[in-house]
Protein backbone atom coordinates (compact mmCIF):
# COMPACT_ATOMS: atom_id res chain seq x y z
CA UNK A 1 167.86 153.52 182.20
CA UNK A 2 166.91 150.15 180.57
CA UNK A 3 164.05 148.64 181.90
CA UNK A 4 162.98 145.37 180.98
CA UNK A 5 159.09 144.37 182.11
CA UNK A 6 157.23 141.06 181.28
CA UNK A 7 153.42 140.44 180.65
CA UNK A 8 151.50 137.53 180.55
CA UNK A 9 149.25 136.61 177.69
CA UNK A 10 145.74 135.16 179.65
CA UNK A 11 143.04 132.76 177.57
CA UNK A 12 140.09 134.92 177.89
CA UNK A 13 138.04 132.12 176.41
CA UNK A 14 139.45 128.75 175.94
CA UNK A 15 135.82 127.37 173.92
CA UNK A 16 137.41 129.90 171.21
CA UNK A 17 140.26 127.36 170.86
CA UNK A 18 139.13 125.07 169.02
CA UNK A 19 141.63 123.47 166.08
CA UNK A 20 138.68 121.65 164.56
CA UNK A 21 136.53 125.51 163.74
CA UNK A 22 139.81 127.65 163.44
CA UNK A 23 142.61 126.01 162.76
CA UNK A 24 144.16 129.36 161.09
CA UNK A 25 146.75 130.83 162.80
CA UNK A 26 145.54 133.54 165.36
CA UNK A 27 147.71 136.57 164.71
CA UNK A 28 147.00 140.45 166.50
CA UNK A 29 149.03 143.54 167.66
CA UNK A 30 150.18 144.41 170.79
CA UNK A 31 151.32 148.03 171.09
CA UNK A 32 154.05 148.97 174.39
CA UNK A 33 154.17 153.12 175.04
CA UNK A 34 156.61 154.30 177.76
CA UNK A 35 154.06 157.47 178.23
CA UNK A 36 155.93 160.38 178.96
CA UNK A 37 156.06 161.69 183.09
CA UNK A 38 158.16 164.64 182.51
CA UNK A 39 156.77 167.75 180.85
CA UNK A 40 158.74 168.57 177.25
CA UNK A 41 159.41 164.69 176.51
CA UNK A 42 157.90 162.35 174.26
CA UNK A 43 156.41 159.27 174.57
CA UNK A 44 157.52 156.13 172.58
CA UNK A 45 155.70 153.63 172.17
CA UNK A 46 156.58 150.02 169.54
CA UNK A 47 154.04 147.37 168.15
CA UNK A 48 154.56 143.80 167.74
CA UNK A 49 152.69 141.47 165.77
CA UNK A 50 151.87 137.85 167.59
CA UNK A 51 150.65 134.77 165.84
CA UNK A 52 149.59 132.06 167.87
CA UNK A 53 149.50 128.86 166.07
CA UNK A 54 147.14 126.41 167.84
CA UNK A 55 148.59 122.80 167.93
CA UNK A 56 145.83 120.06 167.20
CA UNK A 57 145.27 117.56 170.20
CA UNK A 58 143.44 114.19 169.73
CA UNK A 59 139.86 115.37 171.67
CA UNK A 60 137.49 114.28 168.89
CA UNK A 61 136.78 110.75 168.61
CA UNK A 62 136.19 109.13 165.18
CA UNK A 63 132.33 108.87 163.98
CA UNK A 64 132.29 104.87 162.09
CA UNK A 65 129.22 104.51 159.14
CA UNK A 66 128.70 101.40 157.56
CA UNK A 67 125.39 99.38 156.37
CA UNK A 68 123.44 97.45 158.79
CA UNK A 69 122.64 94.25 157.01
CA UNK A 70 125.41 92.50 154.59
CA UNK A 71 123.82 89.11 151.97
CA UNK A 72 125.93 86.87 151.07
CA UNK A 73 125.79 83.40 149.43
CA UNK A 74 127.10 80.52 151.78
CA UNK A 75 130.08 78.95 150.81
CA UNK A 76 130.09 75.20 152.13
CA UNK A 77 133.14 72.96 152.11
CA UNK A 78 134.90 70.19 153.27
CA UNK A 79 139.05 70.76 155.01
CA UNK A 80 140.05 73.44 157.64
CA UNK A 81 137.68 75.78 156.19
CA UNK A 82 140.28 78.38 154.79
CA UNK A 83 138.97 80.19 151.42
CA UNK A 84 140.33 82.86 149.17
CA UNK A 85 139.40 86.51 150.89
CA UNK A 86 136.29 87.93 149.12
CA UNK A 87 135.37 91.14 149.36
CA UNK A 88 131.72 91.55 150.91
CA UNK A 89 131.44 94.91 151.99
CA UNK A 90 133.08 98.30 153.30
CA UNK A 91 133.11 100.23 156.38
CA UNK A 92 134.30 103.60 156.48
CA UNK A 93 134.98 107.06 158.93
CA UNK A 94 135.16 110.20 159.38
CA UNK A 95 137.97 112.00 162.18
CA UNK A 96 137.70 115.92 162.70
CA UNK A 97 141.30 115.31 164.09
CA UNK A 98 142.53 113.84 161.22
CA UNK A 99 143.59 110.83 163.24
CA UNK A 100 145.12 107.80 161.63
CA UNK A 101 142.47 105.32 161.76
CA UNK A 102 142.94 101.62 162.49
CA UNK A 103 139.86 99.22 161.66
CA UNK A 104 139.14 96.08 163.57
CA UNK A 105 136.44 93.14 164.26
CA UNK A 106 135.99 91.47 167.46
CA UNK A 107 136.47 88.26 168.15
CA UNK A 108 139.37 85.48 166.85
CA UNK A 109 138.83 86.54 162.83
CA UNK A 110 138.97 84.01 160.47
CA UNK A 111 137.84 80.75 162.50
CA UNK A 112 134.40 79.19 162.47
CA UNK A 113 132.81 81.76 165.30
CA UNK A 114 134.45 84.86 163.18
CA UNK A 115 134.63 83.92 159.59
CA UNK A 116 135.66 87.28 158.67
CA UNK A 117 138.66 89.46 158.51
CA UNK A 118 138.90 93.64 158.13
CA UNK A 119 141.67 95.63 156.17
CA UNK A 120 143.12 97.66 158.85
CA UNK A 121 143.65 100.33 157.10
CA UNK A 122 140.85 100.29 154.57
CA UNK A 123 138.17 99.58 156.04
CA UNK A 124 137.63 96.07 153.56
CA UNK A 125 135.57 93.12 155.06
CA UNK A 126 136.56 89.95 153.88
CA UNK A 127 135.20 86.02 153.91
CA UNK A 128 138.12 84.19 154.82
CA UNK A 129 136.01 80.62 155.72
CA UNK A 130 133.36 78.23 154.64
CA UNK A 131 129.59 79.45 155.62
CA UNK A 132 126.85 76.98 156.02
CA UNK A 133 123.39 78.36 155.91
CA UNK A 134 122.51 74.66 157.21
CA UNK A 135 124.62 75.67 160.12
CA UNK A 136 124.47 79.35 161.07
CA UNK A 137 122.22 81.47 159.17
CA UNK A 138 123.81 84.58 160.27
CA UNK A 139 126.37 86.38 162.09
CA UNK A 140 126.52 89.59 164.08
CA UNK A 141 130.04 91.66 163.73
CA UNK A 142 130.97 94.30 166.15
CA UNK A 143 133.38 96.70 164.00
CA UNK A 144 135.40 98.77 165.48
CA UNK A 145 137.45 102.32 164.97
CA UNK A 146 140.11 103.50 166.83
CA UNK A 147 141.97 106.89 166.66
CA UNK A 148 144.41 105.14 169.21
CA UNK A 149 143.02 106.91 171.99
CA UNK A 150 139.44 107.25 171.22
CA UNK A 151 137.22 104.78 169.47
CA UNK A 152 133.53 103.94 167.90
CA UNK A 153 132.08 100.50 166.82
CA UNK A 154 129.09 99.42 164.45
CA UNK A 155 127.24 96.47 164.78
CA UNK A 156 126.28 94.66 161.33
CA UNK A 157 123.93 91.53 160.47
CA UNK A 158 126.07 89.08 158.12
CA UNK A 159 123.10 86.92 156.44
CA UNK A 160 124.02 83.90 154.84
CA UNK A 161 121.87 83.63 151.54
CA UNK A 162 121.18 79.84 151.39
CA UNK A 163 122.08 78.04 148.01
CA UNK A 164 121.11 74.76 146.40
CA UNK A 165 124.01 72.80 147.86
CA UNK A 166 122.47 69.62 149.55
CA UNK A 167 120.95 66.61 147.58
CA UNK A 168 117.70 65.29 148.56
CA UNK A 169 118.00 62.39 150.42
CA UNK A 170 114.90 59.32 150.42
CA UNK A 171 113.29 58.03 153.67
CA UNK A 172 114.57 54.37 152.99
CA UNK A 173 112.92 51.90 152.11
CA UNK A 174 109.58 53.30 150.78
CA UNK A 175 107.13 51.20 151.28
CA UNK A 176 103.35 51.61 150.37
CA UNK A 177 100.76 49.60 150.54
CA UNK A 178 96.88 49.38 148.47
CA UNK A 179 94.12 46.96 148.51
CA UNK A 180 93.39 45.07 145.19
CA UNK A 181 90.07 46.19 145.10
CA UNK A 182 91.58 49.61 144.95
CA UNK A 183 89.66 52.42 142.55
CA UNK A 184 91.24 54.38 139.79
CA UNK A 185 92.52 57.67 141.02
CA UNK A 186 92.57 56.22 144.17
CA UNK A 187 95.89 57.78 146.45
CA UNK A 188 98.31 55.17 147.53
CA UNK A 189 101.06 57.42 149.68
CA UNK A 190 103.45 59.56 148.87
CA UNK A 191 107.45 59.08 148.32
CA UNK A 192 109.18 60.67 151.36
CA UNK A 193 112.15 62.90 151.68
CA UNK A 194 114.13 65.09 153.23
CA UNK A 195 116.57 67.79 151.79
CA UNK A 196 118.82 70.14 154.49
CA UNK A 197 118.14 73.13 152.06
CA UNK A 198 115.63 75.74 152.51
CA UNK A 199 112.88 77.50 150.55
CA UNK A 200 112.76 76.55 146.94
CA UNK A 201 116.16 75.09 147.31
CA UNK A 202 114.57 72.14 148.62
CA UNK A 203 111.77 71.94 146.28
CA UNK A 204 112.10 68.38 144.35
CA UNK A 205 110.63 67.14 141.45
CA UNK A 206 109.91 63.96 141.11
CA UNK A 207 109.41 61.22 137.65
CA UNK A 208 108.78 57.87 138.37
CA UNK A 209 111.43 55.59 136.21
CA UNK A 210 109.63 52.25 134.85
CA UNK A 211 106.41 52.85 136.84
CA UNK A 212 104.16 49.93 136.45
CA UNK A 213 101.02 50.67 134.50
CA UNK A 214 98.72 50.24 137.80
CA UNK A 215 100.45 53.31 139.00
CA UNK A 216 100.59 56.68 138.29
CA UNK A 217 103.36 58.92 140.14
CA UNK A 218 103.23 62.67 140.03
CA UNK A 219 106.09 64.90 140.05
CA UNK A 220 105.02 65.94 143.56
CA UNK A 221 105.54 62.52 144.84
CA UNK A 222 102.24 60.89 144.93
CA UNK A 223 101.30 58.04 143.87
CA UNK A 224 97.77 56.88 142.63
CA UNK A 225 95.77 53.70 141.20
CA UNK A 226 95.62 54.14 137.31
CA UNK A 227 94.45 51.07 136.16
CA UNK A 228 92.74 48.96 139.04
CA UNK A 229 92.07 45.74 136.57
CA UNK A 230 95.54 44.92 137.17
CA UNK A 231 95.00 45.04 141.17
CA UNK A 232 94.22 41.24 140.61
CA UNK A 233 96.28 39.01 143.16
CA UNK A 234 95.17 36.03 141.25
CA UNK A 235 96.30 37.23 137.77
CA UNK A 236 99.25 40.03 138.81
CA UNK A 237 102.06 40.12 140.74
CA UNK A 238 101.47 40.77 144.84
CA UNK A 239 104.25 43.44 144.71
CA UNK A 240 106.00 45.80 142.45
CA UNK A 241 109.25 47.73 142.56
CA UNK A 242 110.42 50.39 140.89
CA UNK A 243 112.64 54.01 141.00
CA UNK A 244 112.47 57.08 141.29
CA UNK A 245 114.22 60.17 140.86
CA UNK A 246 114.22 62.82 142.94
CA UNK A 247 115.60 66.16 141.33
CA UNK A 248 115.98 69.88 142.92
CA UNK A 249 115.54 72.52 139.92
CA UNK A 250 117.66 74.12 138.52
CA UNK A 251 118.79 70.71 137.12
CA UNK A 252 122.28 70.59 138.62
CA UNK A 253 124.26 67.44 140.04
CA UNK A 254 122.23 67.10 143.34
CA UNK A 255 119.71 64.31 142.07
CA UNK A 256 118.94 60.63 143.95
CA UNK A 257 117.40 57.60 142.74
């Protein structure tokens, strides 16, 4: 008679089942014999070869590397603060699933809190807006990962490198005052200033423009007595006026007089 008979195929060990170690197809025998009950008659038996193919599921989340710490040079300007994207730096990561990977920063990108943008798909982070080292010095951005079930994030330091982009400004008016019976190399004051920059951005250099000869102005802004003979109320003036310029070095179009 025909007989027909069905067995089940258990997981013995379901940690062996892993697509990410062996994703190669499992493939084995299985051998059926009818064994012979009646003396004189042979047994039959038939082998079949199986091949399991293990499908891939999305249990690995994606692993996200990227630097710490990104420089770059503030960009100051006037308007809505829109710029030209510029590329600043590069996350990237790594999927055992082979996911497709979607990249993303937190937070409203390009405005003033988030003045950066991410390629999606690249992994690209962008400038998109004016930075101010005068007015934020640096910005923390949470990037983030996602498999579209599982996700990582990395959390980088944007430092704005401060630039030469403010003008020194004068305390106005100056105003110093010396007695006529003053010394030579005596001090008299110094010019005041202020400049918003930092560090040897604000570092100004000063030449005195028509100085009278009584005076002698250094380039650091002080001003001494050089010739106290003409410190004479009765024979000089009682007050003298004159410029000077203020410059930040490198020479570039950030001066005041």
């Amino acid at each position: 008679s025909n007989e027909s008979n069905v067995y089940s195929l258990i997981v013995n060990d379901s940690n062996a089942l892993d697509y990410e170690s062996q994703f190669t197809p499992i493939i084995f025998g299985i051998t059926a014999n009818d064994s012979a009950t009646v003396l004189g008659d042979e047994s039959h038996e038939v082998t079949a070869m199986v091949t399991i193919n293990l499908i891939n599921i999305n249990d690995v989340p994606p692993v996200i590397h990227g630097p710490q710490q990104i420089y770059v040079n503030e960009i100051s300007g006037d308007g809505n603060g829109t710029i030209d994207p510029i590329l600043i730096g590069q996350v990237n990561a790594t999927d055992a699933d082979m996911d497709e990977l979607s990249y993303s920063i937190a937070g409203d990108n390009c405005t003033d809190s988030v003045p950066f943008t991410i390629d999606m798909s690249t992994g690209e982070i962008f400038l998109c807006q004016h930075i101010d080292f005068e007015i934020l010095a640096h910005y923390i951005l949470v990037v983030e990962v996602s498999d579209g079930i599982a996700s990582d994030n990395i959390t980088i330091w944007v430092i704005v490198v401060d630039r030469n982009d403010n003008p020194p400004v004068f305390d106005q008016p100056i105003v110093l005052r010396v007695g006529e019976n003053s010394t030579n190399d005596m001090f008299v004051g110094a010019v005041g200033y202020a400049d918003r920059d930092s560090s040897d951005n604000s570092r100004v250099v000063f030449t005195g423009l028509d100085v009278p000869l009584a005076f002698r102005l250094e380039t650091d802004g002080r001003l001494y007595v050089s010739n106290m003979s003409l410190l004479d109320l009765e024979m000089y003036p009682s007050s003298y006026t004159f410029d000077v310029l203020a410059v930040n070095p490198p020479f570039d179009p950030t001066d005041e007089t």
